[in-house]
Protein backbone atom coordinates (compact mmCIF):
# COMPACT_ATOMS: atom_id res chain seq x y z
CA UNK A 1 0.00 0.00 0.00
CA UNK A 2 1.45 3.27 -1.16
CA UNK A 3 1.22 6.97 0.80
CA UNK A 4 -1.35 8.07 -1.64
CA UNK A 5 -3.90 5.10 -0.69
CA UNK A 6 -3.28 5.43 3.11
CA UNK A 7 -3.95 8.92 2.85
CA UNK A 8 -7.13 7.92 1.12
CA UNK A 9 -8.75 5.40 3.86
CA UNK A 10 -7.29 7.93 6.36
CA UNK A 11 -9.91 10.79 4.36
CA UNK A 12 -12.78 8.47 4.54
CA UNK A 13 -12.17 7.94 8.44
CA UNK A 14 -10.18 4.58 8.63
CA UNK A 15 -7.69 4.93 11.98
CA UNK A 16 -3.93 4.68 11.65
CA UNK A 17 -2.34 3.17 14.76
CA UNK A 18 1.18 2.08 16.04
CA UNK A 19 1.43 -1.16 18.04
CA UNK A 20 4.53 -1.85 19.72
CA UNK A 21 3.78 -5.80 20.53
CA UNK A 22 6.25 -7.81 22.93
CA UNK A 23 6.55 -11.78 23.67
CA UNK A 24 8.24 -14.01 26.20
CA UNK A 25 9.05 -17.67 25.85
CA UNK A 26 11.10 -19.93 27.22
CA UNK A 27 13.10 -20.72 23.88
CA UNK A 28 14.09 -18.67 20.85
CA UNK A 29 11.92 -20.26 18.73
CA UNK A 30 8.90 -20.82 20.52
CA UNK A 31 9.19 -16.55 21.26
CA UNK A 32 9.45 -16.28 17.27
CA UNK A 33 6.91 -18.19 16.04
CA UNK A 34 4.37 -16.71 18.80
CA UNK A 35 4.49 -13.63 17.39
CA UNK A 36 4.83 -14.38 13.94
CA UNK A 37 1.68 -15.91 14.44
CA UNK A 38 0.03 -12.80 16.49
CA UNK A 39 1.22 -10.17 13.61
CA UNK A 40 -0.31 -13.01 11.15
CA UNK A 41 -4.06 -13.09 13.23
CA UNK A 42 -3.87 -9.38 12.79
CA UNK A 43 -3.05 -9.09 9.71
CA UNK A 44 -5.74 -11.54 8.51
CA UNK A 45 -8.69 -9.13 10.71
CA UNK A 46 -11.38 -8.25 8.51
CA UNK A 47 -11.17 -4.29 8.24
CA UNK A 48 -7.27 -3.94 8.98
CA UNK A 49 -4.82 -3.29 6.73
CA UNK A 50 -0.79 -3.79 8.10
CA UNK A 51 0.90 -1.01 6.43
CA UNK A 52 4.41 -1.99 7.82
CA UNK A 53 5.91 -4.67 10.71
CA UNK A 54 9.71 -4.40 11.88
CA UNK A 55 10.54 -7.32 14.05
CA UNK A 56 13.05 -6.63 16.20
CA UNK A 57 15.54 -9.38 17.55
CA UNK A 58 15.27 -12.26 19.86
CA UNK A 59 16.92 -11.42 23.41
CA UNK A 60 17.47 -13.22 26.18
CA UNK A 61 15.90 -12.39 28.96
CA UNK A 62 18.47 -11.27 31.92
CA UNK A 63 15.88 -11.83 34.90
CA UNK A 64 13.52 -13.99 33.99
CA UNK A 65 10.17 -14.56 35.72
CA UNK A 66 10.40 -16.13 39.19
CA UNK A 67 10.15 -20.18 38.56
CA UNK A 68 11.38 -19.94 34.85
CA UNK A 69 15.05 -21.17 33.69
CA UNK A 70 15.58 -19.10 31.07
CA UNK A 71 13.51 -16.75 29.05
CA UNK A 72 14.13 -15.17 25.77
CA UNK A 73 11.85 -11.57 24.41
CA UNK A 74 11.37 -9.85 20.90
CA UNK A 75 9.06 -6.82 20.00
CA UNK A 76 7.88 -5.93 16.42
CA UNK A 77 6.50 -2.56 15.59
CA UNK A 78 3.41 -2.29 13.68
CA UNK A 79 1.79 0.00 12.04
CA UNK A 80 -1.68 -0.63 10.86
CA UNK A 81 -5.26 0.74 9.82
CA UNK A 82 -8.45 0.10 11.43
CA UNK A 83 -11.86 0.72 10.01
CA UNK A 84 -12.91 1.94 13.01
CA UNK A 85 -12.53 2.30 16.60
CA UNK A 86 -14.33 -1.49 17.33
CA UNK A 87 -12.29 -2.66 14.94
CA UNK A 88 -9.03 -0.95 16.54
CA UNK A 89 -10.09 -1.84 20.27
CA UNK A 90 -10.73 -5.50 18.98
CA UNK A 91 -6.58 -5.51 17.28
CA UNK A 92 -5.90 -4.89 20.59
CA UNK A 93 -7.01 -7.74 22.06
CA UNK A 94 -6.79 -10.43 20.23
């Protein structure tokens, strides 16, 4: 999707949002494909575009959670469109 077209669902009142999403697993892998999977639920949402995702790398985790061995973290930054505010609110919580 090009500026030109966000502009345009922006104009006819679509919302434009930044999502800074975090996970924590107990192995590199398991902490990737979590949220490759949560970025891939939103951006299969009926009424949201994902204009752009930067996934940021896999760290371990220096104090883990009380109980848990080891523990490893990565974020991705989204940016994305939402028909409207239901539609934003319900991006959220998925």
């Amino acid at each position: 999707m090009n500026q030109d077209e966000i502009e345009e669902k922006i104009n006819e009142g679509w919302i434009k949002a930044w999502f800074a999403i975090e996970v924590m697993a107990t192995s590199k892998e398991l902490t990737e494909k979590a949220l490759a999977e949560h970025v891939e639920k939103l951006s299969k949402m009926k009424d949201v575009i994902v204009i752009s995702k930067d996934f940021k790398s896999v760290e371990k985790v220096e104090n883990p959670p009380k109980n848990v061995k080891e523990a490893y973290s990565q974020v991705v930054e989204i940016t994305l469109l939402a028909k409207d505010l239901l539609t934003l609110i319900t991006a959220i919580v998925i």
